[in-house]
PDB file of N, CA and C in Angstrom:
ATOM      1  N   UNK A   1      35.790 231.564  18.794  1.00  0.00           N
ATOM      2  CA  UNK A   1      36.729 230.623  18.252  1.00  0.00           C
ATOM      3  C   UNK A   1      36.817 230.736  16.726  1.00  0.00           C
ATOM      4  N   UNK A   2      35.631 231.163  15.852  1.00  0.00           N
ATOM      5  CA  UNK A   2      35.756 230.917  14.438  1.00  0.00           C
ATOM      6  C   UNK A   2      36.885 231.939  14.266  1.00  0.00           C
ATOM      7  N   UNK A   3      35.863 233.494  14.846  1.00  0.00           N
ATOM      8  CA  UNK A   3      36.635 234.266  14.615  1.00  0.00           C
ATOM      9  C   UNK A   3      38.136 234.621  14.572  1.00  0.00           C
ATOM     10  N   UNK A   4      38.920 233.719  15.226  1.00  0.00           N
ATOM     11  CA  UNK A   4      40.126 233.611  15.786  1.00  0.00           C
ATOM     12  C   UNK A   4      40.840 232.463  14.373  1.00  0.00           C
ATOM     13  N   UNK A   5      40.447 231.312  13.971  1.00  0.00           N
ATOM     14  CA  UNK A   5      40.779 230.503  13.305  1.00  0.00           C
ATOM     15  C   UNK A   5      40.560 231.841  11.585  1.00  0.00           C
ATOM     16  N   UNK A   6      39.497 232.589  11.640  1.00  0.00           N
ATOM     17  CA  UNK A   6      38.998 233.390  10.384  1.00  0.00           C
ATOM     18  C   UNK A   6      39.994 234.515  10.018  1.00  0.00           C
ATOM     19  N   UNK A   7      41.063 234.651  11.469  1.00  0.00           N
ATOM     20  CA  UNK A   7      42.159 235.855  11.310  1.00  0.00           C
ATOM     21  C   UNK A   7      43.321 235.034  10.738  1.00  0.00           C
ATOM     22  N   UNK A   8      43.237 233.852  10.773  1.00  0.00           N
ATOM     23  CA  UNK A   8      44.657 233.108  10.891  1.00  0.00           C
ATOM     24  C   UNK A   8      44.595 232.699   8.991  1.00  0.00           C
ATOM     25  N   UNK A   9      43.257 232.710   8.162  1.00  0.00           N
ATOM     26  CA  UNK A   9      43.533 232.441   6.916  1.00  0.00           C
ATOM     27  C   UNK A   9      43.663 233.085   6.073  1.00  0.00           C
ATOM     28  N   UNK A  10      44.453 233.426   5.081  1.00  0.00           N
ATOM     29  CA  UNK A  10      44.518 234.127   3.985  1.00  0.00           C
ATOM     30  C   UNK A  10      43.118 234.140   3.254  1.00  0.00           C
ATOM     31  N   UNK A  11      42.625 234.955   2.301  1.00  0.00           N
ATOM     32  CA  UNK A  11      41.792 235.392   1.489  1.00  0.00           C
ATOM     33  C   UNK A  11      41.728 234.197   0.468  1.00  0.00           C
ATOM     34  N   UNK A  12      40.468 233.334   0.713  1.00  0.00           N
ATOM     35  CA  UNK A  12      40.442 232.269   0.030  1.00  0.00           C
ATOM     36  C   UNK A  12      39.397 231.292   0.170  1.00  0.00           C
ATOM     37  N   UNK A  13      38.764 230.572  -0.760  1.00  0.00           N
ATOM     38  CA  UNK A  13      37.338 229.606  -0.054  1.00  0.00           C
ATOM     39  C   UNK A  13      37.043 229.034   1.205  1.00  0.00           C
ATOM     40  N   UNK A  14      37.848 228.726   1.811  1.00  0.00           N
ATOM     41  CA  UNK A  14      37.949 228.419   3.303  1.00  0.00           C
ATOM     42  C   UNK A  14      37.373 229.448   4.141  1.00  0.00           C
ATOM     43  N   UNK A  15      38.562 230.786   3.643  1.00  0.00           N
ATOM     44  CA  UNK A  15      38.274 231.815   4.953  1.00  0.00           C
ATOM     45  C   UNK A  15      36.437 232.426   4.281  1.00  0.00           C
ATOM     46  N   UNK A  16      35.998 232.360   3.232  1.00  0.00           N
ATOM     47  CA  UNK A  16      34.731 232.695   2.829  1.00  0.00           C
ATOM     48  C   UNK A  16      34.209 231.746   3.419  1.00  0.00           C
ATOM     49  N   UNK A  17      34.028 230.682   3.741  1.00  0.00           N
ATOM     50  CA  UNK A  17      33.363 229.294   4.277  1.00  0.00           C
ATOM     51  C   UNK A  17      33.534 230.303   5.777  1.00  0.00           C
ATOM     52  N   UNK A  18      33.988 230.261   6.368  1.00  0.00           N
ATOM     53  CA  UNK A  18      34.489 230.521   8.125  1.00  0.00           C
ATOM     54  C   UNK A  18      33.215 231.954   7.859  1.00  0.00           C
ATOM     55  N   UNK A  19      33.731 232.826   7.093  1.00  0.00           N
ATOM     56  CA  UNK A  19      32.992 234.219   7.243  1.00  0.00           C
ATOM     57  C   UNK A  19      31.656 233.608   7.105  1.00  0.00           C
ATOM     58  N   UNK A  20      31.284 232.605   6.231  1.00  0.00           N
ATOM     59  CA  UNK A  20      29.433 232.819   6.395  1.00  0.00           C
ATOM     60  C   UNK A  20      28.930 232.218   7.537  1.00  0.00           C
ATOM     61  N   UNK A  21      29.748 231.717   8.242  1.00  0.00           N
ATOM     62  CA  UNK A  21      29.725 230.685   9.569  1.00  0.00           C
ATOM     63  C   UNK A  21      29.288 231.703  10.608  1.00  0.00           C
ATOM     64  N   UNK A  22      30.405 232.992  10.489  1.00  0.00           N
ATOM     65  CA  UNK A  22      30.360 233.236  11.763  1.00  0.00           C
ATOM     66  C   UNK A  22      29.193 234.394  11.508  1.00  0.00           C
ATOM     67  N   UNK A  23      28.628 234.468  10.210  1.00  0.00           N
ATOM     68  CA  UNK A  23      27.860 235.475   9.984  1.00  0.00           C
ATOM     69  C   UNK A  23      26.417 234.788  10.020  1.00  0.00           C
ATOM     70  N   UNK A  24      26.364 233.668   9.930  1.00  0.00           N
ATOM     71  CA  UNK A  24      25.311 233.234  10.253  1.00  0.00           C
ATOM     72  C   UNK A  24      24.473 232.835  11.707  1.00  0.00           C
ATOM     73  N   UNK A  25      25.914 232.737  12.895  1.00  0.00           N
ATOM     74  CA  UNK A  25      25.298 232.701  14.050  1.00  0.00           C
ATOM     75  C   UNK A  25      25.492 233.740  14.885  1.00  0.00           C
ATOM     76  N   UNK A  26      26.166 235.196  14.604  1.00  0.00           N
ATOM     77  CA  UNK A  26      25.720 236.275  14.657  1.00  0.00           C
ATOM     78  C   UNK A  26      24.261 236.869  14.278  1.00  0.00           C
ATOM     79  N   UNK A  27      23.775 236.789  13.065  1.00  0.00           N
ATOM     80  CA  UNK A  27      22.541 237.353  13.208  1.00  0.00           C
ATOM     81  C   UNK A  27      21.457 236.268  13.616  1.00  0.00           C
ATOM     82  N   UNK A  28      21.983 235.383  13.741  1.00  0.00           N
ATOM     83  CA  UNK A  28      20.675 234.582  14.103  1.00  0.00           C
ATOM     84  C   UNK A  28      20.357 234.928  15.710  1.00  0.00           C
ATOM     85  N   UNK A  29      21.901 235.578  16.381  1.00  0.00           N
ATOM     86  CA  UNK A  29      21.386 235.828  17.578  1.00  0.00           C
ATOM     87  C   UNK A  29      20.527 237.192  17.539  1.00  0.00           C
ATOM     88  N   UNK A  30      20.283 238.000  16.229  1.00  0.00           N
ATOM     89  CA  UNK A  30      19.720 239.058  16.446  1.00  0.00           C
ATOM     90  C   UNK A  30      20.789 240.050  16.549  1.00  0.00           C
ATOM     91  N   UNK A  31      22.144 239.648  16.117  1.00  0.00           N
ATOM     92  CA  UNK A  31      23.182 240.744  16.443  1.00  0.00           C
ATOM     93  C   UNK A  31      23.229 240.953  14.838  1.00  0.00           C
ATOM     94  N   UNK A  32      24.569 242.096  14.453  1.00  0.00           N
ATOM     95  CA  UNK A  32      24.743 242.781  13.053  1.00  0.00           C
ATOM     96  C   UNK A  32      25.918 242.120  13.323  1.00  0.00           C
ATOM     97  N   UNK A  33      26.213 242.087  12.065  1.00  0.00           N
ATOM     98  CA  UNK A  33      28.048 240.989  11.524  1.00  0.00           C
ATOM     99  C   UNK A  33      28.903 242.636  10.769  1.00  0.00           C
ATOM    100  N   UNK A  34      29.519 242.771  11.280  1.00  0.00           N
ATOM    101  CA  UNK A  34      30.553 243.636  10.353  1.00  0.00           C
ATOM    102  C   UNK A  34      31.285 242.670   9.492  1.00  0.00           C
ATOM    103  N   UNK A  35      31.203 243.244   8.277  1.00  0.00           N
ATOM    104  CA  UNK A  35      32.103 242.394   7.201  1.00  0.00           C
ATOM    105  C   UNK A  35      33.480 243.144   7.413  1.00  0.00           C
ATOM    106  N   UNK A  36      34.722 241.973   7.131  1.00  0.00           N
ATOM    107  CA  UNK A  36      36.229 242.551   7.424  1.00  0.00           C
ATOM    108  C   UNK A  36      36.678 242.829   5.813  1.00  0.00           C
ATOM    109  N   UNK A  37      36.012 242.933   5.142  1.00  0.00           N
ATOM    110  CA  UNK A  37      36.065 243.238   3.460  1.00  0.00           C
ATOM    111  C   UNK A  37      35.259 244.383   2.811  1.00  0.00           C
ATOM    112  N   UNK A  38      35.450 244.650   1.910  1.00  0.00           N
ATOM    113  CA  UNK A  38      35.419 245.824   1.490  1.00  0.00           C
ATOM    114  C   UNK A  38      35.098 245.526  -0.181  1.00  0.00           C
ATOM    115  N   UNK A  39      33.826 246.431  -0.663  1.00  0.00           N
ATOM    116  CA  UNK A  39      33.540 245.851  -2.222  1.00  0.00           C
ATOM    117  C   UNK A  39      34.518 246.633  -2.900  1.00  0.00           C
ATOM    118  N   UNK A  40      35.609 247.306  -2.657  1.00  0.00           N
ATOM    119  CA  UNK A  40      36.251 247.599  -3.985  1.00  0.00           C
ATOM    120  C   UNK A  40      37.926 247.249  -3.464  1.00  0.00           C
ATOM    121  N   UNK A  41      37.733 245.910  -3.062  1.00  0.00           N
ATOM    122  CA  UNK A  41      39.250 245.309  -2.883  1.00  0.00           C
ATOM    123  C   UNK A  41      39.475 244.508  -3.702  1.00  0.00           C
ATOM    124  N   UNK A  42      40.920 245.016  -4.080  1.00  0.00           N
ATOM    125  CA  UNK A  42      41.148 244.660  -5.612  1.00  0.00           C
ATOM    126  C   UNK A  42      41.410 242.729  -5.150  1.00  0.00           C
ATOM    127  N   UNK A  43      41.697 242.113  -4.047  1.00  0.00           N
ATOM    128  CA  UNK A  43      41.633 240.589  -3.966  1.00  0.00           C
ATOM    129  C   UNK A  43      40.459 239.731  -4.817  1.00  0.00           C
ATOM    130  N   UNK A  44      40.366 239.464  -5.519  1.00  0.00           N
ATOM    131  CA  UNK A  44      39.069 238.627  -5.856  1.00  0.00           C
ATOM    132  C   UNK A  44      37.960 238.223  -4.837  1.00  0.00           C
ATOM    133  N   UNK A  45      39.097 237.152  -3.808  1.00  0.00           N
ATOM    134  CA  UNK A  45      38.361 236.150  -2.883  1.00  0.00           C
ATOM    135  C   UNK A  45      37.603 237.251  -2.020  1.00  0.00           C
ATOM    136  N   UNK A  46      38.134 238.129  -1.487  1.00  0.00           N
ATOM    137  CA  UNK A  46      37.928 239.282  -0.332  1.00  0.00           C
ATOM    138  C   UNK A  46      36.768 240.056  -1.027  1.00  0.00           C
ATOM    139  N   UNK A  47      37.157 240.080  -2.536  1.00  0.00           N
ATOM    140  CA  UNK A  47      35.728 240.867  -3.458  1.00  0.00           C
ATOM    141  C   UNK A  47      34.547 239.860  -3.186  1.00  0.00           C
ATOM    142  N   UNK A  48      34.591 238.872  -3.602  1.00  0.00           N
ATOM    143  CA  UNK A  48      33.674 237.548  -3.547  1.00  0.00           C
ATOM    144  C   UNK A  48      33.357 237.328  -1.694  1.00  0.00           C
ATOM    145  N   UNK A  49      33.805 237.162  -0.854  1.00  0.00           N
ATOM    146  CA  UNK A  49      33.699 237.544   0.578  1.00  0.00           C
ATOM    147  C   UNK A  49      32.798 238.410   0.765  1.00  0.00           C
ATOM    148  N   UNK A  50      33.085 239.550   0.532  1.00  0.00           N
ATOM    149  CA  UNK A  50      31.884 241.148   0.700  1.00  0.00           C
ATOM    150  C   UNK A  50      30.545 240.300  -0.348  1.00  0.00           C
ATOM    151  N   UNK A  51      30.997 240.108  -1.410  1.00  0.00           N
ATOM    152  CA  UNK A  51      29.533 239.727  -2.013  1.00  0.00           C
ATOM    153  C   UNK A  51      28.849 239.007  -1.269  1.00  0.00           C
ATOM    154  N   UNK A  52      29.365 237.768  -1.120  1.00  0.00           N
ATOM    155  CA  UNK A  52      28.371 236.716   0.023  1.00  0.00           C
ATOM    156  C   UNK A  52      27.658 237.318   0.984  1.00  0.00           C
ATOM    157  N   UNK A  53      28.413 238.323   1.724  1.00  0.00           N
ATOM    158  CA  UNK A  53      28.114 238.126   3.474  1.00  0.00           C
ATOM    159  C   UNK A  53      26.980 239.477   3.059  1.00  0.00           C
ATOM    160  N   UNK A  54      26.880 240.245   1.970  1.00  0.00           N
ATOM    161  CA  UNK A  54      26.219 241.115   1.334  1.00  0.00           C
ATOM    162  C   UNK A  54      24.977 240.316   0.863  1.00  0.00           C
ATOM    163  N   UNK A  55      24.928 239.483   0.262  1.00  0.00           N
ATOM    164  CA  UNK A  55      23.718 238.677  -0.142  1.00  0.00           C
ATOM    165  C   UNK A  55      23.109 238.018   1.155  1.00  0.00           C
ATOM    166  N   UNK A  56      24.159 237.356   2.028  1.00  0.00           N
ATOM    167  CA  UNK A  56      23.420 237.039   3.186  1.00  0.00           C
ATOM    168  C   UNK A  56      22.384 238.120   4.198  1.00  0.00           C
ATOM    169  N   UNK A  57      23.210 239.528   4.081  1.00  0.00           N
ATOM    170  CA  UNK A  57      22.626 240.664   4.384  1.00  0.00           C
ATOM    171  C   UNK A  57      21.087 240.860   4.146  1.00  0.00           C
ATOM    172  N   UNK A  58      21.148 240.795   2.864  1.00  0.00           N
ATOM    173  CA  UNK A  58      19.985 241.157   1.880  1.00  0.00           C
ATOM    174  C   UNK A  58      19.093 240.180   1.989  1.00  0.00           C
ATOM    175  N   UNK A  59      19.290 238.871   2.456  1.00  0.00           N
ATOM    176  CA  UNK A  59      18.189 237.993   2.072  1.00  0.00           C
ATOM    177  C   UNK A  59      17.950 238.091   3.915  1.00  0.00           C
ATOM    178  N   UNK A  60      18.749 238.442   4.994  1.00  0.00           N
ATOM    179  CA  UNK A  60      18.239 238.550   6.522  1.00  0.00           C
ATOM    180  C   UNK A  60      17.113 239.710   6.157  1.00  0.00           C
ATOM    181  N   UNK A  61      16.911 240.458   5.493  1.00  0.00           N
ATOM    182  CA  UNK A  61      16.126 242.129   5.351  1.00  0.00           C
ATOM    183  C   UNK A  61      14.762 241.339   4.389  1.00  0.00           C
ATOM    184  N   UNK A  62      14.942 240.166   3.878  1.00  0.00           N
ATOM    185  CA  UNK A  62      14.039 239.723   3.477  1.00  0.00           C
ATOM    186  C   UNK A  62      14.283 240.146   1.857  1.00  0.00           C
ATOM    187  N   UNK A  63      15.148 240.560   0.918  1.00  0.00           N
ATOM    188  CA  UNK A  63      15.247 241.313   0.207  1.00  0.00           C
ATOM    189  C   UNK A  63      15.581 239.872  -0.778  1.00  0.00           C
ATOM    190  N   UNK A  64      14.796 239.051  -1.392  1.00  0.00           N
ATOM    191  CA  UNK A  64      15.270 237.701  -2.294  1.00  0.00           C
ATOM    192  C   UNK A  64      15.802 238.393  -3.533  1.00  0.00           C
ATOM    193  N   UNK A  65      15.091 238.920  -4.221  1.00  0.00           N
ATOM    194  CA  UNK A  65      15.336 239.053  -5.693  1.00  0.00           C
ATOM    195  C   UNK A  65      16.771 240.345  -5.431  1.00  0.00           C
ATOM    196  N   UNK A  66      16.960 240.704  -4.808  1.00  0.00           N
ATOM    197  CA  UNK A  66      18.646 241.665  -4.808  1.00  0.00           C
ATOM    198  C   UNK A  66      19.370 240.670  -4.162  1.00  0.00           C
ATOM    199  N   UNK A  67      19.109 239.731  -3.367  1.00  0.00           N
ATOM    200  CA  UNK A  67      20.375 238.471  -2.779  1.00  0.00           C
ATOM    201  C   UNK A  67      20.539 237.504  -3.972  1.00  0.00           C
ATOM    202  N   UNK A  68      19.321 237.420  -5.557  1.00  0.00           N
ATOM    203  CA  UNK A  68      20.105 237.005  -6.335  1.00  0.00           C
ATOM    204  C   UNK A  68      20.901 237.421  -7.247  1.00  0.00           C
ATOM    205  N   UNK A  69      20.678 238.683  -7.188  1.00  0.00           N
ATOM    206  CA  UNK A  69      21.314 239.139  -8.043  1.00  0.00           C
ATOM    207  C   UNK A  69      22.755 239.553  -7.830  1.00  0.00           C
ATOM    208  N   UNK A  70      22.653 239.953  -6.079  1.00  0.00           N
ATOM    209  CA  UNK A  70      24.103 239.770  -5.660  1.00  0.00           C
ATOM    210  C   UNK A  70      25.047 238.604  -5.734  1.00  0.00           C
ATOM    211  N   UNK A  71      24.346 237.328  -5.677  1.00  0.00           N
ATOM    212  CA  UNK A  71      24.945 235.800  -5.901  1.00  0.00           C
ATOM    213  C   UNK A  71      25.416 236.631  -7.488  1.00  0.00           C
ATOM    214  N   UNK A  72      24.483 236.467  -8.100  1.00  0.00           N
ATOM    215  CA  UNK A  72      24.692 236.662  -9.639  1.00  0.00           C
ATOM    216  C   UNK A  72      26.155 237.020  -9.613  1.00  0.00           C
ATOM    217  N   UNK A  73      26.635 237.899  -9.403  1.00  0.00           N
ATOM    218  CA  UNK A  73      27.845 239.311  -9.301  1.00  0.00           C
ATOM    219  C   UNK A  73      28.617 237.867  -8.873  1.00  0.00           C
ATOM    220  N   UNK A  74      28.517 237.512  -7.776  1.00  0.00           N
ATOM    221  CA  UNK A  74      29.650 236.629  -6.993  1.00  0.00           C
ATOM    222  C   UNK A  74      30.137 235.416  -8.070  1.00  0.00           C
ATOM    223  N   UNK A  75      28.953 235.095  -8.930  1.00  0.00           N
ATOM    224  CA  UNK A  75      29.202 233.721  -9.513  1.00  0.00           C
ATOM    225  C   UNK A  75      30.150 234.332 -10.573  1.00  0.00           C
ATOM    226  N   UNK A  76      29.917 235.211 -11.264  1.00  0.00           N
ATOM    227  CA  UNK A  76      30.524 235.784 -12.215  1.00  0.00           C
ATOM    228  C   UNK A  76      31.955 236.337 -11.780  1.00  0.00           C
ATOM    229  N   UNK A  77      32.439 236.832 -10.402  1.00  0.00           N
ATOM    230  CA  UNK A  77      33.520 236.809 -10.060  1.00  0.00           C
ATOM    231  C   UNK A  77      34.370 235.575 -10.224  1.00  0.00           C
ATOM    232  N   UNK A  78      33.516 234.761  -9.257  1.00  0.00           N
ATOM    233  CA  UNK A  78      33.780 233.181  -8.697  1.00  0.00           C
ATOM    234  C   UNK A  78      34.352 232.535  -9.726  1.00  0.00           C
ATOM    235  N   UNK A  79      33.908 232.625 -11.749  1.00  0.00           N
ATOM    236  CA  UNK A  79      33.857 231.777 -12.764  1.00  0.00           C
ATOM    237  C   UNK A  79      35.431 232.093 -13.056  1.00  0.00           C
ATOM    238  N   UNK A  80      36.362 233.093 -12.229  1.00  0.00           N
ATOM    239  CA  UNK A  80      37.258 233.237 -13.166  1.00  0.00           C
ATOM    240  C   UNK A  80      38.206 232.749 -12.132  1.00  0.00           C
ATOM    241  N   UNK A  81      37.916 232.454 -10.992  1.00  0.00           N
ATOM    242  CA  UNK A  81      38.893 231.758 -10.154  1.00  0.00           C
ATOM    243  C   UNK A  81      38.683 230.221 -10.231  1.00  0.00           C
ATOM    244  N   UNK A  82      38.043 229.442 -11.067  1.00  0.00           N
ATOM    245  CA  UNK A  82      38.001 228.357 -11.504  1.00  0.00           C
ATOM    246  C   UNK A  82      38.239 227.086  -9.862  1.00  0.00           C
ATOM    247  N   UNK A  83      37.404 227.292  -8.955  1.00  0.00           N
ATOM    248  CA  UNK A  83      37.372 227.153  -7.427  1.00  0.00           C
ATOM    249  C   UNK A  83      36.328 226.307  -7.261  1.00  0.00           C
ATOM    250  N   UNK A  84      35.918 225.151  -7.144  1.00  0.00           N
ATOM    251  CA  UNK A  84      34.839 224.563  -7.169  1.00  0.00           C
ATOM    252  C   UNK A  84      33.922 224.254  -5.439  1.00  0.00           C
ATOM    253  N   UNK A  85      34.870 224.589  -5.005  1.00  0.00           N
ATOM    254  CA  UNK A  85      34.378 225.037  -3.284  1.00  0.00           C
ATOM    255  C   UNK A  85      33.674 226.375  -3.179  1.00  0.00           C
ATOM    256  N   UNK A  86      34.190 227.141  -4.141  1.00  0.00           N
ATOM    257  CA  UNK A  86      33.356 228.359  -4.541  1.00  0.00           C
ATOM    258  C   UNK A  86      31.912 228.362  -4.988  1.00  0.00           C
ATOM    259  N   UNK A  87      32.110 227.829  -6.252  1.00  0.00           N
ATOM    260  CA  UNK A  87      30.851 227.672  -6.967  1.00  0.00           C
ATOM    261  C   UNK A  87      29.882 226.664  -6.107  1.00  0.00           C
ATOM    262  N   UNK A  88      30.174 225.918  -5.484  1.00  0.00           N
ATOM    263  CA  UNK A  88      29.596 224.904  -4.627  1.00  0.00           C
ATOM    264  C   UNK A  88      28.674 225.832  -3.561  1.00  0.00           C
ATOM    265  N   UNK A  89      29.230 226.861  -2.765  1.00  0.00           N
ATOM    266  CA  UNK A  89      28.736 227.750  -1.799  1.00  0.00           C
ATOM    267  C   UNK A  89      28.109 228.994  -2.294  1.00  0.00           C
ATOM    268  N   UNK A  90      28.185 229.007  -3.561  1.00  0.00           N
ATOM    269  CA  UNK A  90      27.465 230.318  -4.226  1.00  0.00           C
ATOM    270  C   UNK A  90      26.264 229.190  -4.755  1.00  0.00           C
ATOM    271  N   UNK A  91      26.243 227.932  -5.269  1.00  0.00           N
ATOM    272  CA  UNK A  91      25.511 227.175  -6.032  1.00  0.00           C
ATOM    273  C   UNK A  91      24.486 227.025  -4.244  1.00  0.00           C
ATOM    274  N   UNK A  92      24.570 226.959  -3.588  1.00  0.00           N
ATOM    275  CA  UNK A  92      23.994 226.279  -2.400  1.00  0.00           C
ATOM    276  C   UNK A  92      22.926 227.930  -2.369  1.00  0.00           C
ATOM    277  N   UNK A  93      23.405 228.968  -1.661  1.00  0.00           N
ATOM    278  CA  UNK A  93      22.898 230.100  -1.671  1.00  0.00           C
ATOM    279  C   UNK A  93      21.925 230.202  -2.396  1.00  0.00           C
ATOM    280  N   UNK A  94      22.240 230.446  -3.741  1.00  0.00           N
ATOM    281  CA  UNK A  94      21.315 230.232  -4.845  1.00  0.00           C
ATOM    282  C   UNK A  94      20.409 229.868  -4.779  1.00  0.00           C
ATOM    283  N   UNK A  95      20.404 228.005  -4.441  1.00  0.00           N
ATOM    284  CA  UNK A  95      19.052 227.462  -4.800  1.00  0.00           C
ATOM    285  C   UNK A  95      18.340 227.573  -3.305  1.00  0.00           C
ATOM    286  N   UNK A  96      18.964 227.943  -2.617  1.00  0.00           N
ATOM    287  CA  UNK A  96      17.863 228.135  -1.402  1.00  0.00           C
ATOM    288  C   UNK A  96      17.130 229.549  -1.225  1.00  0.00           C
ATOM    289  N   UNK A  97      17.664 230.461  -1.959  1.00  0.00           N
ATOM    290  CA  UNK A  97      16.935 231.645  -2.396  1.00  0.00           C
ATOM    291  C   UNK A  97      16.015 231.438  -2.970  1.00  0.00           C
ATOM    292  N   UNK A  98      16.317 230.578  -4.331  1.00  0.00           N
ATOM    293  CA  UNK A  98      14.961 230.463  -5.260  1.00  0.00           C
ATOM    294  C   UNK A  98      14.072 229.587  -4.559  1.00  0.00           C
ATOM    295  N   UNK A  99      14.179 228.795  -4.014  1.00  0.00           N
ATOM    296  CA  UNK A  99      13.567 227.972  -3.078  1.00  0.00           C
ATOM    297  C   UNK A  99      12.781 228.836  -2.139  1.00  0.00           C
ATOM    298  N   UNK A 100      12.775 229.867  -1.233  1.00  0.00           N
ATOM    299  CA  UNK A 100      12.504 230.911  -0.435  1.00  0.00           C
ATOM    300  C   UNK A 100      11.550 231.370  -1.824  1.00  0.00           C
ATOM    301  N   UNK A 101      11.983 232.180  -2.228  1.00  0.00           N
ATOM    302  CA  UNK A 101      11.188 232.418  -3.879  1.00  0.00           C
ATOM    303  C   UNK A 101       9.932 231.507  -4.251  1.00  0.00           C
ATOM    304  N   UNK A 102      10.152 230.696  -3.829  1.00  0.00           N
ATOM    305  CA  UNK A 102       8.995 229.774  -4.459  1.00  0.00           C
ATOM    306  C   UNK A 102       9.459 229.001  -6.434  1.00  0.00           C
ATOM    307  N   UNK A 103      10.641 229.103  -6.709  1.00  0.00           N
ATOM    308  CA  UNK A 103      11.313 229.287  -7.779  1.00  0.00           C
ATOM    309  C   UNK A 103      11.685 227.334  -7.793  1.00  0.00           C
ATOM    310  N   UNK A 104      11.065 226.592  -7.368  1.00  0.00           N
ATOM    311  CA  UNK A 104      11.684 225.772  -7.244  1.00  0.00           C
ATOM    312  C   UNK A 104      12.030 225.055  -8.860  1.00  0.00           C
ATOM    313  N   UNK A 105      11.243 225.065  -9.757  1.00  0.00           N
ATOM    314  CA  UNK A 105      12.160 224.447 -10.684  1.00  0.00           C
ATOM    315  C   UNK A 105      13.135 225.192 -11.210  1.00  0.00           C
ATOM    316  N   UNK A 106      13.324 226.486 -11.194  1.00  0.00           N
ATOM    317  CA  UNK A 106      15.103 227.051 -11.762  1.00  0.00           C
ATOM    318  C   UNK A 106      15.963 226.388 -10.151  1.00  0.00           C
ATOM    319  N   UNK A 107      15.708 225.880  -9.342  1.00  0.00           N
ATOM    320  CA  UNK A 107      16.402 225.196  -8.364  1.00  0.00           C
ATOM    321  C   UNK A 107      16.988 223.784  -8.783  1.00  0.00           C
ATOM    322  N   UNK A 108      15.701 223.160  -8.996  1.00  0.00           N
ATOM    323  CA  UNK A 108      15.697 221.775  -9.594  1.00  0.00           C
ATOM    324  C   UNK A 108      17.101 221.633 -10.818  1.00  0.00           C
ATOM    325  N   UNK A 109      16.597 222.546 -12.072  1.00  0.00           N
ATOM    326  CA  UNK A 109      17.569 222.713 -12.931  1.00  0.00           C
ATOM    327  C   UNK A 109      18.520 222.888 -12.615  1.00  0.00           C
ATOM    328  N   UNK A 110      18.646 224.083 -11.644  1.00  0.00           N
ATOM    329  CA  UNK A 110      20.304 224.899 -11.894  1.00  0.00           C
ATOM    330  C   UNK A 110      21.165 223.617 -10.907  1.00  0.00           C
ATOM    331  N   UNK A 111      20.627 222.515 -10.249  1.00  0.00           N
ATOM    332  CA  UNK A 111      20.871 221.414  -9.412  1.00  0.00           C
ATOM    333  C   UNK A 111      21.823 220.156 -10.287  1.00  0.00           C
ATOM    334  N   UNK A 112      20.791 220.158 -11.303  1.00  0.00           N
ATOM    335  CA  UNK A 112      21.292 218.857 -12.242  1.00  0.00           C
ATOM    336  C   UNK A 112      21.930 219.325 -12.948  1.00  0.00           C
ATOM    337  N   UNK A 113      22.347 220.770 -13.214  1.00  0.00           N
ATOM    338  CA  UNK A 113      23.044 221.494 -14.420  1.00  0.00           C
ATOM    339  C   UNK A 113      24.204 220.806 -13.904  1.00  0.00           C
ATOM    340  N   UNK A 114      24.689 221.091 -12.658  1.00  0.00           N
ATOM    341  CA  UNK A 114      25.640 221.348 -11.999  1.00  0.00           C
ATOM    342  C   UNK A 114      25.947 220.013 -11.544  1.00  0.00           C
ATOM    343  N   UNK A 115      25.218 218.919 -11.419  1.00  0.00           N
ATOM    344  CA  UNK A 115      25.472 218.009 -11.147  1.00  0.00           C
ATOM    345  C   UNK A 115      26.453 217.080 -11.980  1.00  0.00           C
ATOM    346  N   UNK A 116      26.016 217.307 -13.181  1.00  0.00           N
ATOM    347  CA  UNK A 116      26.957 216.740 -14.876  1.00  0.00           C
ATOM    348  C   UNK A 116      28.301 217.304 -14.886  1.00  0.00           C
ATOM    349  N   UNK A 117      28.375 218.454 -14.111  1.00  0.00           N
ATOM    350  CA  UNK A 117      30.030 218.930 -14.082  1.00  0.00           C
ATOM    351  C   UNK A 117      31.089 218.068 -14.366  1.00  0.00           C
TER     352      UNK A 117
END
């Protein structure tokens, strides 16, 4: 069903919301998620799309410190589409990485940074 509602949206925070959805209860069954994006599509959202489901990748392999740095890449995409559903789902990622990390006060911080918005 996601998948079906995930064909029907244009390239945009929503359809990135739907993609980590359906990428998250794909591998949780132990299956692989093909991403429908591609890192050198010139779309932003579709660029930012591959990043996510790429960081989600990386942190299933156990790989923390390259899933932040891939966030990193995404936020820095994300800052120029001025999208706060964006930054919200890259901000979430984030602190549950560093959290996984054991990083909890750059969590704490980067929390209340964001909270003053």
């Amino acid at each position: 069903m996601l998948k079906e509602v995930y064909l029907t949206i244009s390239p945009s925070a929503e359809r990135i919301y739907v993609a980590t959805r359906i990428h998250g209860f794909v591998t949780r069954r132990g299956d692989s998620y093909t991403h429908q994006t591609s890192e050198n599509s010139k779309n932003p959202y579709e660029n930012l799309e591959w990043l996510i489901l790429k960081s989600m990748d990386l942190d299933d392999e156990g790989e923390q410190e390259k899933t932040l740095a891939t966030i990193k890449l995404a936020q820095i995409t994300a800052a120029t589409l001025n999208d706060p559903d964006l930054d919200a789902l890259l901000l979430l990622k984030q602190c549950k990485t560093n959290l996984a990390l054991g990083n909890y006060f750059i969590t704490i911080k980067n929390s209340r940074t964001y909270s003053r918005l």
